[in-house]
C-alpha atoms as a PDB file:
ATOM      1  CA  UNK A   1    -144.029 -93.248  13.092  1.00  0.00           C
ATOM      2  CA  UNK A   2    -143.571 -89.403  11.740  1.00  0.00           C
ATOM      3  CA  UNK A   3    -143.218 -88.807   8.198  1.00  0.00           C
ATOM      4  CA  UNK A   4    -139.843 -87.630   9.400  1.00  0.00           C
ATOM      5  CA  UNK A   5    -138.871 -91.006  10.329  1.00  0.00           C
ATOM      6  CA  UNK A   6    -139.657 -92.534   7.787  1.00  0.00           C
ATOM      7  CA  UNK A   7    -138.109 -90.840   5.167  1.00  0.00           C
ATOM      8  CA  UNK A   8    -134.803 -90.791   7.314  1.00  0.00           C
ATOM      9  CA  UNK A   9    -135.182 -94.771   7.138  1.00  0.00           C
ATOM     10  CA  UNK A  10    -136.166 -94.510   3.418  1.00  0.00           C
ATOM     11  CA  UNK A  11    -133.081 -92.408   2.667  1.00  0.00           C
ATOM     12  CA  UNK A  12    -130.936 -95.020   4.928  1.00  0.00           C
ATOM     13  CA  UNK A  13    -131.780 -97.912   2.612  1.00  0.00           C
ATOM     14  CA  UNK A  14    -131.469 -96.083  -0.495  1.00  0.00           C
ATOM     15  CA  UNK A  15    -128.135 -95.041   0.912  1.00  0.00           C
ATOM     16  CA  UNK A  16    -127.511 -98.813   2.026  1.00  0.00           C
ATOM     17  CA  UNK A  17    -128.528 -99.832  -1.281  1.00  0.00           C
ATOM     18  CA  UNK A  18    -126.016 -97.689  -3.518  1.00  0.00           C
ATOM     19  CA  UNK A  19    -122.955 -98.677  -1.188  1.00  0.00           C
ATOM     20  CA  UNK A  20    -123.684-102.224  -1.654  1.00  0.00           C
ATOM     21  CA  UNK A  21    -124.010-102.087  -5.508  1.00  0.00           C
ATOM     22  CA  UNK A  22    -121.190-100.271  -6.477  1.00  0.00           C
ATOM     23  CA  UNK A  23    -119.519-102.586  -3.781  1.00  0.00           C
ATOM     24  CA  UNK A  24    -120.994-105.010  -6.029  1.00  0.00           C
ATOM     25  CA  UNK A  25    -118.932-103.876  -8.784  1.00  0.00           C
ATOM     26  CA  UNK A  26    -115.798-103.303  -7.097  1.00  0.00           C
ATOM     27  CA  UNK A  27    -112.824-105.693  -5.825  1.00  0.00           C
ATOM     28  CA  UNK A  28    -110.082-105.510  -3.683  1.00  0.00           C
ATOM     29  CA  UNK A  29    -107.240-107.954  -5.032  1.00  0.00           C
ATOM     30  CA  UNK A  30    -105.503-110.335  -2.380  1.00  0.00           C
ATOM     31  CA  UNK A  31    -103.272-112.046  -5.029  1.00  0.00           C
ATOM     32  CA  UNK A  32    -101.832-112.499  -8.282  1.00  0.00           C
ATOM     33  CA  UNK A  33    -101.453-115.565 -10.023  1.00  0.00           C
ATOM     34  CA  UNK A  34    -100.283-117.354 -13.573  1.00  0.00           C
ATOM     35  CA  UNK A  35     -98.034-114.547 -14.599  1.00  0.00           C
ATOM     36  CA  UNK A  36     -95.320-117.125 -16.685  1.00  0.00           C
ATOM     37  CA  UNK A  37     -92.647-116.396 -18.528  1.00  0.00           C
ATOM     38  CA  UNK A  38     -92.295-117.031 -22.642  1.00  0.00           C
ATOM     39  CA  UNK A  39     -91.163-119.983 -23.046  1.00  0.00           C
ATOM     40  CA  UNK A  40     -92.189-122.190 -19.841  1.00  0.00           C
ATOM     41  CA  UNK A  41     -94.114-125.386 -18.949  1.00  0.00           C
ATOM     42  CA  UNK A  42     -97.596-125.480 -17.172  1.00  0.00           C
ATOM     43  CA  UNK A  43     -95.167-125.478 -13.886  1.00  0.00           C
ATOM     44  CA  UNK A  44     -92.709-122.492 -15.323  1.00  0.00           C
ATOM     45  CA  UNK A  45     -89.828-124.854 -15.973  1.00  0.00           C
ATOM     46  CA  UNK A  46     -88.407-124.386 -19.860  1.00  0.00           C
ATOM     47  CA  UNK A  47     -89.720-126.288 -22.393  1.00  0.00           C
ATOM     48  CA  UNK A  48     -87.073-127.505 -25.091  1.00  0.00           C
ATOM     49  CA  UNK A  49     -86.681-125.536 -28.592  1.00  0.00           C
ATOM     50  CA  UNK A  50     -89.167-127.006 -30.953  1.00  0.00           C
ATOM     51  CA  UNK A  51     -91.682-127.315 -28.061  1.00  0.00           C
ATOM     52  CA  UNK A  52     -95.443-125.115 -27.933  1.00  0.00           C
ATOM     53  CA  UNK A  53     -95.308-122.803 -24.550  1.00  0.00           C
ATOM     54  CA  UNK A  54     -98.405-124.157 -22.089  1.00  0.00           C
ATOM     55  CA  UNK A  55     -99.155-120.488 -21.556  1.00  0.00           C
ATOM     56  CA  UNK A  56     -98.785-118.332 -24.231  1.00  0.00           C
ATOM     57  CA  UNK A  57    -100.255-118.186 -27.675  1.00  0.00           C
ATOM     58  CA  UNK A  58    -100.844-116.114 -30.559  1.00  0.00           C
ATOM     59  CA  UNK A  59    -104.817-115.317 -30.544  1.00  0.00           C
ATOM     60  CA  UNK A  60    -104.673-113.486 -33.558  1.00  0.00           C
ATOM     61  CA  UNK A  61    -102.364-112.683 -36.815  1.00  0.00           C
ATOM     62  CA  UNK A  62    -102.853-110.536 -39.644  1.00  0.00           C
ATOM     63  CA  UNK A  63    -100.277-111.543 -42.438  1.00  0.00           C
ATOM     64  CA  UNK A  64     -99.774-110.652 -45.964  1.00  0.00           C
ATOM     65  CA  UNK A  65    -103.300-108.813 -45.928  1.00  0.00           C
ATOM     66  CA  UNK A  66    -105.142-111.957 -44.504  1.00  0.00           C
ATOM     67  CA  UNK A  67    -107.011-112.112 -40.793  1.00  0.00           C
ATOM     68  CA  UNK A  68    -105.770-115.587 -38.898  1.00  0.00           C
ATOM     69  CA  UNK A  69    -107.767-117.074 -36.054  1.00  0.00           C
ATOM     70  CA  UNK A  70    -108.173-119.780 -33.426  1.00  0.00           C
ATOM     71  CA  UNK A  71    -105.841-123.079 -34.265  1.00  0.00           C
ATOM     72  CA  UNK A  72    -104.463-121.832 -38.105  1.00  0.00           C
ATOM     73  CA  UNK A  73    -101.246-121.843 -39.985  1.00  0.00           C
ATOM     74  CA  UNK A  74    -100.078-118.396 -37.846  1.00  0.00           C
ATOM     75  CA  UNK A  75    -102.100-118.844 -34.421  1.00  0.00           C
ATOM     76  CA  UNK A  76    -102.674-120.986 -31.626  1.00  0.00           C
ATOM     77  CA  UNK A  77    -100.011-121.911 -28.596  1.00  0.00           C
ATOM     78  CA  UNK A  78     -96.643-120.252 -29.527  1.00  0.00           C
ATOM     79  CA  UNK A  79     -93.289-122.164 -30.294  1.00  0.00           C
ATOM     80  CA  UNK A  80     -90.187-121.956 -28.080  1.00  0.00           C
ATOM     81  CA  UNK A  81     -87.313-121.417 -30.408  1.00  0.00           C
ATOM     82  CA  UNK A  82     -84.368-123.737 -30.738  1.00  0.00           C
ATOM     83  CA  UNK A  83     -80.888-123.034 -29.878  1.00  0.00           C
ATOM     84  CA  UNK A  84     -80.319-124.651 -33.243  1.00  0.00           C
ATOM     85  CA  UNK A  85     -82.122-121.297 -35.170  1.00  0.00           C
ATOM     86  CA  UNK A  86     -82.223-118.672 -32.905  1.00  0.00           C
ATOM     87  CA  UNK A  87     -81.055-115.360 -34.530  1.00  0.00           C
ATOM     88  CA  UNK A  88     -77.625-114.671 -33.286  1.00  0.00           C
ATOM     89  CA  UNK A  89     -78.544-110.474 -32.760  1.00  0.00           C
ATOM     90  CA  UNK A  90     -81.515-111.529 -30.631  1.00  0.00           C
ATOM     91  CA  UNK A  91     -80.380-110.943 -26.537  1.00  0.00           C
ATOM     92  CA  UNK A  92     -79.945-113.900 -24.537  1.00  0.00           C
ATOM     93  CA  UNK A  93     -82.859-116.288 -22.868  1.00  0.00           C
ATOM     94  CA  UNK A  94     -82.496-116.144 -19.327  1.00  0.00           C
ATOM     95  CA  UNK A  95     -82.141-119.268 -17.018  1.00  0.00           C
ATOM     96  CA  UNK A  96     -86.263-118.969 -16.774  1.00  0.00           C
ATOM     97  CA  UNK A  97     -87.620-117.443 -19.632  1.00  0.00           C
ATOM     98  CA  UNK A  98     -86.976-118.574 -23.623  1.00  0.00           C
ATOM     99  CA  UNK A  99     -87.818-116.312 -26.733  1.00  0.00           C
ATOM    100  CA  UNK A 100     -90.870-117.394 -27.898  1.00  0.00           C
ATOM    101  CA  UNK A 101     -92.360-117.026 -31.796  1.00  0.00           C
ATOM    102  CA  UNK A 102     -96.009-117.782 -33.856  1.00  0.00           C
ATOM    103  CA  UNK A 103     -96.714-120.788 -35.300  1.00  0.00           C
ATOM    104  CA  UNK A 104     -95.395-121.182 -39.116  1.00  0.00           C
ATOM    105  CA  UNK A 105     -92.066-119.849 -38.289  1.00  0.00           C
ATOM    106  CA  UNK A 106     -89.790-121.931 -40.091  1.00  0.00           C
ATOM    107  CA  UNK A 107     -86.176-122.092 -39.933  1.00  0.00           C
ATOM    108  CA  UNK A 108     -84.462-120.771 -42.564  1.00  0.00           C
ATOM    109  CA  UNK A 109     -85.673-117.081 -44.990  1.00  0.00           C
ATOM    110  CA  UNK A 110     -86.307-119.608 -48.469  1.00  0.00           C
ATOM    111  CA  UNK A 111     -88.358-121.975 -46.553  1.00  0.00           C
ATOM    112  CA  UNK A 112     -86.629-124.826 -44.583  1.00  0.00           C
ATOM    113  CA  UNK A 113     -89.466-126.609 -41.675  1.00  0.00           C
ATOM    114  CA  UNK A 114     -91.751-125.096 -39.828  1.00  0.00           C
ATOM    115  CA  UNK A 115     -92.836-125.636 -36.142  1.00  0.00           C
ATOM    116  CA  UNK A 116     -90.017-127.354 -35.309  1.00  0.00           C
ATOM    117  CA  UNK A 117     -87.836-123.814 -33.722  1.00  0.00           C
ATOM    118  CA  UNK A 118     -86.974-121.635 -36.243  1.00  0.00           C
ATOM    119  CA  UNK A 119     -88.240-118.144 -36.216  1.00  0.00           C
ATOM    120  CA  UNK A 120     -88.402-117.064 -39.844  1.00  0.00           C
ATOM    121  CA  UNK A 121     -92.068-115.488 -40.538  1.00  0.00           C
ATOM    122  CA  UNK A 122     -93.583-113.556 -43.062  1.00  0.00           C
ATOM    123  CA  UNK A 123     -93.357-109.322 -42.697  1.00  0.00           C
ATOM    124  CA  UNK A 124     -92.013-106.715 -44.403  1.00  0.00           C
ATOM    125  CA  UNK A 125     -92.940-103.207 -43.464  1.00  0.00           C
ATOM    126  CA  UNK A 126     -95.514-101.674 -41.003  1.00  0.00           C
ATOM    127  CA  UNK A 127     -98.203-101.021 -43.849  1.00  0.00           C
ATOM    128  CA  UNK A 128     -99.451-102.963 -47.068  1.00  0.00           C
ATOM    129  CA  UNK A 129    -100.299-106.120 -47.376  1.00  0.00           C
ATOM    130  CA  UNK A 130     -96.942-107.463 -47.011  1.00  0.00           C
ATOM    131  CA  UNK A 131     -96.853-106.280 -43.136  1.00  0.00           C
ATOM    132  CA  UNK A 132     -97.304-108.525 -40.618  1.00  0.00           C
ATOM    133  CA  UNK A 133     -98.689-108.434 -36.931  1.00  0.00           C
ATOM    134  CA  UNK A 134     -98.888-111.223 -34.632  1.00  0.00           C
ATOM    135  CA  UNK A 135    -100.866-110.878 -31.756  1.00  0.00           C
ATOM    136  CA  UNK A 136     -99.562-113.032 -27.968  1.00  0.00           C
ATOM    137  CA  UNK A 137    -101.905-113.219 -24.997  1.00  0.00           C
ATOM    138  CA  UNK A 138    -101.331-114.470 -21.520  1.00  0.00           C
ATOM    139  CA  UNK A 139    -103.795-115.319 -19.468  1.00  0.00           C
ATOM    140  CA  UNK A 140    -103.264-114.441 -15.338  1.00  0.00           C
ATOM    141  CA  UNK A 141    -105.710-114.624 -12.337  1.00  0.00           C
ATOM    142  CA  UNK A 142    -106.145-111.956  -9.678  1.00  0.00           C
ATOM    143  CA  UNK A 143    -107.939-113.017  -6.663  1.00  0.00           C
ATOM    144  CA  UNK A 144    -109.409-111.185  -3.908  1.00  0.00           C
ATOM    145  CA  UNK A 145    -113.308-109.607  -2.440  1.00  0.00           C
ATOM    146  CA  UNK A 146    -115.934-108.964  -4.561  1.00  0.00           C
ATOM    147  CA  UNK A 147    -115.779-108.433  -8.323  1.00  0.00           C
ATOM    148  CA  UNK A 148    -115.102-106.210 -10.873  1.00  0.00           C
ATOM    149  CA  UNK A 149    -112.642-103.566 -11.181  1.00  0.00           C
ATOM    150  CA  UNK A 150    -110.028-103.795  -8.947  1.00  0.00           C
ATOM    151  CA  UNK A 151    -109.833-100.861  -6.462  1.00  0.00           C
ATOM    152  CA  UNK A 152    -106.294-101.425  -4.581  1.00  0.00           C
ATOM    153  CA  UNK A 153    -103.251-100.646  -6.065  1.00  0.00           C
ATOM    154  CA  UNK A 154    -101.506-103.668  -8.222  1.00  0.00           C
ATOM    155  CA  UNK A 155     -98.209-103.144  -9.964  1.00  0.00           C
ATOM    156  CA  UNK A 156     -96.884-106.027 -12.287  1.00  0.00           C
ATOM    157  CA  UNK A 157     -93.023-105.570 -13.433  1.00  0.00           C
ATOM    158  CA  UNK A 158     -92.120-106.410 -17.362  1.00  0.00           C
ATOM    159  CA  UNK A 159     -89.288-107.137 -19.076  1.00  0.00           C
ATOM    160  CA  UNK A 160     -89.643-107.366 -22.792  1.00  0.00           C
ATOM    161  CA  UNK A 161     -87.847-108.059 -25.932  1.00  0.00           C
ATOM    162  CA  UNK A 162     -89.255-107.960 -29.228  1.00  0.00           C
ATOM    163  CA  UNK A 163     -88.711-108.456 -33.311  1.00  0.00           C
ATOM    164  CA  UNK A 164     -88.576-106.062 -34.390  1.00  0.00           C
ATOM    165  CA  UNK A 165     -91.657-103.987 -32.111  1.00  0.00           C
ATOM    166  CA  UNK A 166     -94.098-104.165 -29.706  1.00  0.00           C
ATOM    167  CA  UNK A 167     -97.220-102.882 -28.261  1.00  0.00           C
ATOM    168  CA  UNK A 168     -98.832-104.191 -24.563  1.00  0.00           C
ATOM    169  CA  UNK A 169    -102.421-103.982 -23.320  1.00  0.00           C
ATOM    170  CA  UNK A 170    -104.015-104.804 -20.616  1.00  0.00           C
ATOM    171  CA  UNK A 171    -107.412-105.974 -20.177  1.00  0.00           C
ATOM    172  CA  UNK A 172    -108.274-104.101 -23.823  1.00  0.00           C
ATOM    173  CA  UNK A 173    -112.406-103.875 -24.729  1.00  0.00           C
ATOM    174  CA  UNK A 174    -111.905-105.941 -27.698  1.00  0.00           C
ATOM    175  CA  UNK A 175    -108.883-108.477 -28.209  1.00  0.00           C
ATOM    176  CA  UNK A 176    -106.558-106.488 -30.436  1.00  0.00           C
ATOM    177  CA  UNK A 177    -106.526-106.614 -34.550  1.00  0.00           C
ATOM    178  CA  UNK A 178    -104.684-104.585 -36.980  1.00  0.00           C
ATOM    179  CA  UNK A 179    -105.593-103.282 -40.612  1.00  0.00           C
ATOM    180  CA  UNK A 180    -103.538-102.685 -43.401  1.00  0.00           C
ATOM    181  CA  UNK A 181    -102.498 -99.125 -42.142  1.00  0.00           C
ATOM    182  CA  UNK A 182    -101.319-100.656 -39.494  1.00  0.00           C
ATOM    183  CA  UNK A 183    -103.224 -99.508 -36.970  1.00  0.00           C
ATOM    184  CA  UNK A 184    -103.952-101.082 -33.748  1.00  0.00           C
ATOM    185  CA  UNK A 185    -107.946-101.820 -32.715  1.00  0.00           C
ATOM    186  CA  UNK A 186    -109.195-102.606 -29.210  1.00  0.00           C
ATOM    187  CA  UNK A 187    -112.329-100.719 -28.563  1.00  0.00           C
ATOM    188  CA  UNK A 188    -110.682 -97.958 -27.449  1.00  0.00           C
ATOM    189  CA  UNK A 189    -108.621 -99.502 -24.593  1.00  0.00           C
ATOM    190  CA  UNK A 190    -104.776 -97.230 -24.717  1.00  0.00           C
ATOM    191  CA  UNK A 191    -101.387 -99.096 -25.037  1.00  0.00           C
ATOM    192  CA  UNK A 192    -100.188-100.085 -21.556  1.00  0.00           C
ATOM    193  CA  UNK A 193     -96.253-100.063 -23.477  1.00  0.00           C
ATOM    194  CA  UNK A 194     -94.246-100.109 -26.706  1.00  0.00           C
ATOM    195  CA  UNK A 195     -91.162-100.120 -27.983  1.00  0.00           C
ATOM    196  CA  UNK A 196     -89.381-100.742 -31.477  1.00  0.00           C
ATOM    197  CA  UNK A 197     -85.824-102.290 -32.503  1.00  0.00           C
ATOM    198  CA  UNK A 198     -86.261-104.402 -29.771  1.00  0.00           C
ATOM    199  CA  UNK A 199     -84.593-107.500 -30.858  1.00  0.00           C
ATOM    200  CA  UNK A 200     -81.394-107.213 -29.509  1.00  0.00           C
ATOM    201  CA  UNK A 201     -82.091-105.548 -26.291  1.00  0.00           C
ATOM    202  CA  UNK A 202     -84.612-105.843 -23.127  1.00  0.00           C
ATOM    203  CA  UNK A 203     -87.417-102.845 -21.898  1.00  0.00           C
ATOM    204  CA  UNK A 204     -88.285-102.925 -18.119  1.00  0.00           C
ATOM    205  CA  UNK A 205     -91.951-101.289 -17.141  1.00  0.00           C
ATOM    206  CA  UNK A 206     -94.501-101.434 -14.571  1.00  0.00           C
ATOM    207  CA  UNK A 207     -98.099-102.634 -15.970  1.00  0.00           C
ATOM    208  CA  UNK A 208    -100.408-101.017 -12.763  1.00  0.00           C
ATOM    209  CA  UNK A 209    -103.610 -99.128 -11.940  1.00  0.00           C
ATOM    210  CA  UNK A 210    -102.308 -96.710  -9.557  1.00  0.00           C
ATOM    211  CA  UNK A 211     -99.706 -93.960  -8.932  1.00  0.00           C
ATOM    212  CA  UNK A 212     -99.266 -94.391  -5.008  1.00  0.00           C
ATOM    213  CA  UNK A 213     -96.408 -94.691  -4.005  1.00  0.00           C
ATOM    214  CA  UNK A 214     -94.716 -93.892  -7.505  1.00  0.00           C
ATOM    215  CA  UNK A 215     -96.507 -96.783  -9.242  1.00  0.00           C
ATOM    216  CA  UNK A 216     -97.872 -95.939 -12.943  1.00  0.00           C
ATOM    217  CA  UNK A 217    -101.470 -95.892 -13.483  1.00  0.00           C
ATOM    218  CA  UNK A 218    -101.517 -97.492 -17.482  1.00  0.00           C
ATOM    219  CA  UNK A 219    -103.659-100.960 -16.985  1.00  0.00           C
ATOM    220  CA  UNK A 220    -107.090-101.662 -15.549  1.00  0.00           C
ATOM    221  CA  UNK A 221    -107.082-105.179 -13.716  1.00  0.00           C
ATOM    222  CA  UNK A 222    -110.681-106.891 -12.516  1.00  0.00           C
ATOM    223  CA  UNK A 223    -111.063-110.183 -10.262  1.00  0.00           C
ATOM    224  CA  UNK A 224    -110.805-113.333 -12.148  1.00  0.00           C
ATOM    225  CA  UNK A 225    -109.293-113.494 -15.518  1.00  0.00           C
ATOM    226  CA  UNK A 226    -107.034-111.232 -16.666  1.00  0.00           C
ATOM    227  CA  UNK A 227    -105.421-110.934 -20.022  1.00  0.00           C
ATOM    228  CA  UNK A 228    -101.682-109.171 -21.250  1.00  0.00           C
ATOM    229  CA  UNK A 229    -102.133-109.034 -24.870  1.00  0.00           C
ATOM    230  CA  UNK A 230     -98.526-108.122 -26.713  1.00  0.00           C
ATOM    231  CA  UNK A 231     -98.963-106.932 -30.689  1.00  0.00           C
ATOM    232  CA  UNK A 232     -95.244-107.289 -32.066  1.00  0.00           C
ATOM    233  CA  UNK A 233     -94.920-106.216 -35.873  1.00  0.00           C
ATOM    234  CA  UNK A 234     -92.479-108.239 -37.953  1.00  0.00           C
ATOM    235  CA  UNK A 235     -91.438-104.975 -39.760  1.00  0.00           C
ATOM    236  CA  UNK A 236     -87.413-106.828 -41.620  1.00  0.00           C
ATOM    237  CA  UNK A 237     -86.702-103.231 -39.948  1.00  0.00           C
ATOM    238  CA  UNK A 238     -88.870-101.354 -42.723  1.00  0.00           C
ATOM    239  CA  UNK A 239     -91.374 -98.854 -42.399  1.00  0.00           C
ATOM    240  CA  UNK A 240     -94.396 -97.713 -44.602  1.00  0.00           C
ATOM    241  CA  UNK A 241     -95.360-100.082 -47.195  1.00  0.00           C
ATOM    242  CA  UNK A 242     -92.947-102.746 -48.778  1.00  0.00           C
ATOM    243  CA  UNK A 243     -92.630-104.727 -51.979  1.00  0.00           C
ATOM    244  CA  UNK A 244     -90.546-107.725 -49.907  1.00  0.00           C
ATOM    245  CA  UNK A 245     -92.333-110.806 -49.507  1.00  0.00           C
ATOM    246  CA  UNK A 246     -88.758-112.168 -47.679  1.00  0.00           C
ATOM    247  CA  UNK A 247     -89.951-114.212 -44.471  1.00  0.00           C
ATOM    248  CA  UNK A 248     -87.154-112.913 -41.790  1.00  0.00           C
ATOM    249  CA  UNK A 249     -86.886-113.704 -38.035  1.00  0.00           C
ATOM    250  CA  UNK A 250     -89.660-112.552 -35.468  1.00  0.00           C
ATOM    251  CA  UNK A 251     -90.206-113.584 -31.821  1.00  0.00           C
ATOM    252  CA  UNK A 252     -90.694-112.808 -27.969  1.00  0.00           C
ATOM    253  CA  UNK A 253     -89.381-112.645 -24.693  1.00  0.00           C
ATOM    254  CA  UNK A 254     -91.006-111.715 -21.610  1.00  0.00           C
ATOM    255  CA  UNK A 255     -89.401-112.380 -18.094  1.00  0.00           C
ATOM    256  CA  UNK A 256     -89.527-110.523 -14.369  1.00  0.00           C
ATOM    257  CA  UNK A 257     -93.234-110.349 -14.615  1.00  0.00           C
ATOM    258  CA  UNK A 258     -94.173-113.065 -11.642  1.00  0.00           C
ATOM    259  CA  UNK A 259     -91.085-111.741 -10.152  1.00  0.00           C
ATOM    260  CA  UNK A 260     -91.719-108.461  -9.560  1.00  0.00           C
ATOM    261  CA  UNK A 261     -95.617-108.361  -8.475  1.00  0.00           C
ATOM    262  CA  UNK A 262     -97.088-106.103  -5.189  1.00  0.00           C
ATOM    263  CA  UNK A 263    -100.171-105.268  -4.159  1.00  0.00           C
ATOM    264  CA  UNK A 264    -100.670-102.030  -1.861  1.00  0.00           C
ATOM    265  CA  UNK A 265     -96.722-101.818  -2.156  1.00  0.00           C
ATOM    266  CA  UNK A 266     -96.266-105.269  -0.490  1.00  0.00           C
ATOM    267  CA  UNK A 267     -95.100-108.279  -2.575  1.00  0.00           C
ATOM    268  CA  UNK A 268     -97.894-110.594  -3.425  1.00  0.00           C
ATOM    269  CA  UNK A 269     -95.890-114.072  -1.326  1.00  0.00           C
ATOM    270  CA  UNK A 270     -95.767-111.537   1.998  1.00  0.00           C
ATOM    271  CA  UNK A 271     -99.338-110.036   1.477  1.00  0.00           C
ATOM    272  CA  UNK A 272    -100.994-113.987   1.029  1.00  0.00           C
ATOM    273  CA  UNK A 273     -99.012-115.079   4.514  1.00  0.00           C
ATOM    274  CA  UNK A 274    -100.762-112.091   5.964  1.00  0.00           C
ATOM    275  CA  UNK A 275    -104.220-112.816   4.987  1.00  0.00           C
ATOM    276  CA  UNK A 276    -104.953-115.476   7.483  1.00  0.00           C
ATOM    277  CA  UNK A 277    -104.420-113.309   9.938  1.00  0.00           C
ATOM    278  CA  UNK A 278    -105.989-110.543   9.343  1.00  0.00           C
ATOM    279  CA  UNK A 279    -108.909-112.537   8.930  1.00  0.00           C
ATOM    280  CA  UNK A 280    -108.220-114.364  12.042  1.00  0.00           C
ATOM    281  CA  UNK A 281    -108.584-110.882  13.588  1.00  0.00           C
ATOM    282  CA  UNK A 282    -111.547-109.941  11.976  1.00  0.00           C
ATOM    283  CA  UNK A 283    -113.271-113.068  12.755  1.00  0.00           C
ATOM    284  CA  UNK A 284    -112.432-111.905  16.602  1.00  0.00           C
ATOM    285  CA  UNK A 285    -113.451-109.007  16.224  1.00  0.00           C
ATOM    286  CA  UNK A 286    -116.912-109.740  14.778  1.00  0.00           C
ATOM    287  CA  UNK A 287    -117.267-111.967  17.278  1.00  0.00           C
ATOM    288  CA  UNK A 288    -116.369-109.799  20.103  1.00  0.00           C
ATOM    289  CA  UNK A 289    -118.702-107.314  18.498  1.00  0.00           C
ATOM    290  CA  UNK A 290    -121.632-110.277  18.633  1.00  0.00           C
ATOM    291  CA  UNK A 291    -120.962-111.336  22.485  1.00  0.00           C
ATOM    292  CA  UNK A 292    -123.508-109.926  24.261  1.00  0.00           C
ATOM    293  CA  UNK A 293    -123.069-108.243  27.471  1.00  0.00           C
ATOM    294  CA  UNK A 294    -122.424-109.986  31.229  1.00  0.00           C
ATOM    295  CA  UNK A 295    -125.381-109.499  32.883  1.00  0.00           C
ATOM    296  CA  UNK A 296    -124.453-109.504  36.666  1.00  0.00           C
ATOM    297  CA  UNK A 297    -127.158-110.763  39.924  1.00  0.00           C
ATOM    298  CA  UNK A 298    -129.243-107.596  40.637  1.00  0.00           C
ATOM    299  CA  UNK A 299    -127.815-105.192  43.539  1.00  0.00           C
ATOM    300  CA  UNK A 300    -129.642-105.243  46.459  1.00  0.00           C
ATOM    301  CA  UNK A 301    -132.102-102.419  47.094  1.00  0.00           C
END
């Protein structure tokens, strides 16, 4: 073998090597799952006011200059408010989705019970140590090849209403946490969203990693577990620092996200009836590819 040679082969299986490691660290989604409304059951159906939502919670809360954590008197699985206490200015629940709130809210602004529907928390401005911020995750799954980062285009459809703002991330370096400026950490990972005064009306947006075919390119997404993290500020429609320690209503409601998911442009039911066949094909293919040739009786001479 000639040096030639064998650095072509060398520079082959370097060249082999470097595809298959950042193939390594690379997906290509195939579907979405666990995208559920505010409000819903392990199943999506609506759970009754008074009830904790199976899917979202409040991972963090920073009120009245404290830091809240884990299963505390502000976080943990939120509470689906009660028909009984929800603010009248709020917009409608839809027939699948249910405004949402933290744990602690109680029902009325001097006290009343708490955890039982009502939606009166603690917040009063968007600085000081009389602000409030509490902090909802969802948890979602996106399946597919390999692992990492996805690589194909994904775009997830939102519709949000808040009290009294909001802020979305996707997939953020850190799990969000706020100081008492009011400012937003995560590592360094940019809002995917926000919005304020948005009690008594709904914001529609596009959470995605790609602008083909006019999709936005605001959100990373990886294969496996995926996280939607929503910040909303309980602000009792004040800004800067406040000298209120009134508890006033708070909440969320997030619908049209499992609604309105595609991958590569194609909605994610269509694109999972297509997978088996496509990999029906490729399984013919490979094994067309692996049939070796008909070898006919020799010709006579």
């Amino acid at each position: 073998m000639t040096v030639f040679r064998l650095l072509r082969n060398l520079l082959l299986i370097t060249g082999l090597g470097w595809v298959m490691g950042a193939t390594a660290w690379a997906g290509s989604a195939t579907n979405v799952a666990g995208l559920y409304y505010t409000g819903t059951n392990s199943t999506g159906g609506l759970v009754a006011g008074g009830g904790q939502d199976a899917n979202w919670a409040v991972t963090y809360a920073r009120v009245n200059g404290s830091n809240y954590t884990g299963t505390s008197t502000y976080t943990g699985s939120a509470y689906v408010l009660s028909s009984s206490y929800i603010d009248a200015a709020y917009v409608a629940n839809t027939s699948t989705a249910q405004w949402i709130t933290a744990p602690g809210a109680r029902t009325a602004a001097t006290g009343g019970t708490a955890n039982i529907g009502g939606d009166y928390l603690p917040g009063n401005g968007t600085t000081g140590t009389n602000s409030a911020y509490y902090v909802y995750r969802l948890a979602f799954t996106i399946t597919g090849t390999g692992t990492g980062t996805v690589t194909n285009n994904i775009q997830i459809s939102m519709t949000i209403a808040a009290d009294d703002a909001y802020t979305v991330y996707v997939n953020p370096t850190n799990s969000p946490t706020v100081n008492n400026s009011g400012v937003i950490s995560t590592g360094g990972t940019a809002a995917s969203a926000s919005g304020t005064s948005a009690w008594n009306n709904t914001s529609s947006f596009a959470l995605g990693n790609s602008t083909t075919g006019g999709g936005v390119n605001n959100s990373t997404f990886r294969i496996g577990t995926n996280y939607i993290y929503v910040v909303v500020a309980n602000t009792n429609s004040q800004t800067g620092s406040n000298g209120s320690t009134t508890l006033n209503p708070s909440g969320l409601l997030v619908y049209q996200v499992g609604s309105g998911v595609t991958i590569d442009g194609t909605p994610v039911p269509e694109a999972g009836t297509m997978l088996p066949v496509l990999a029906a094909l490729g399984l013919f293919a490979w094994r067309r590819w692996r049939k070796p040739p008909v070898v006919g009786p020799p010709s006579a001479a």
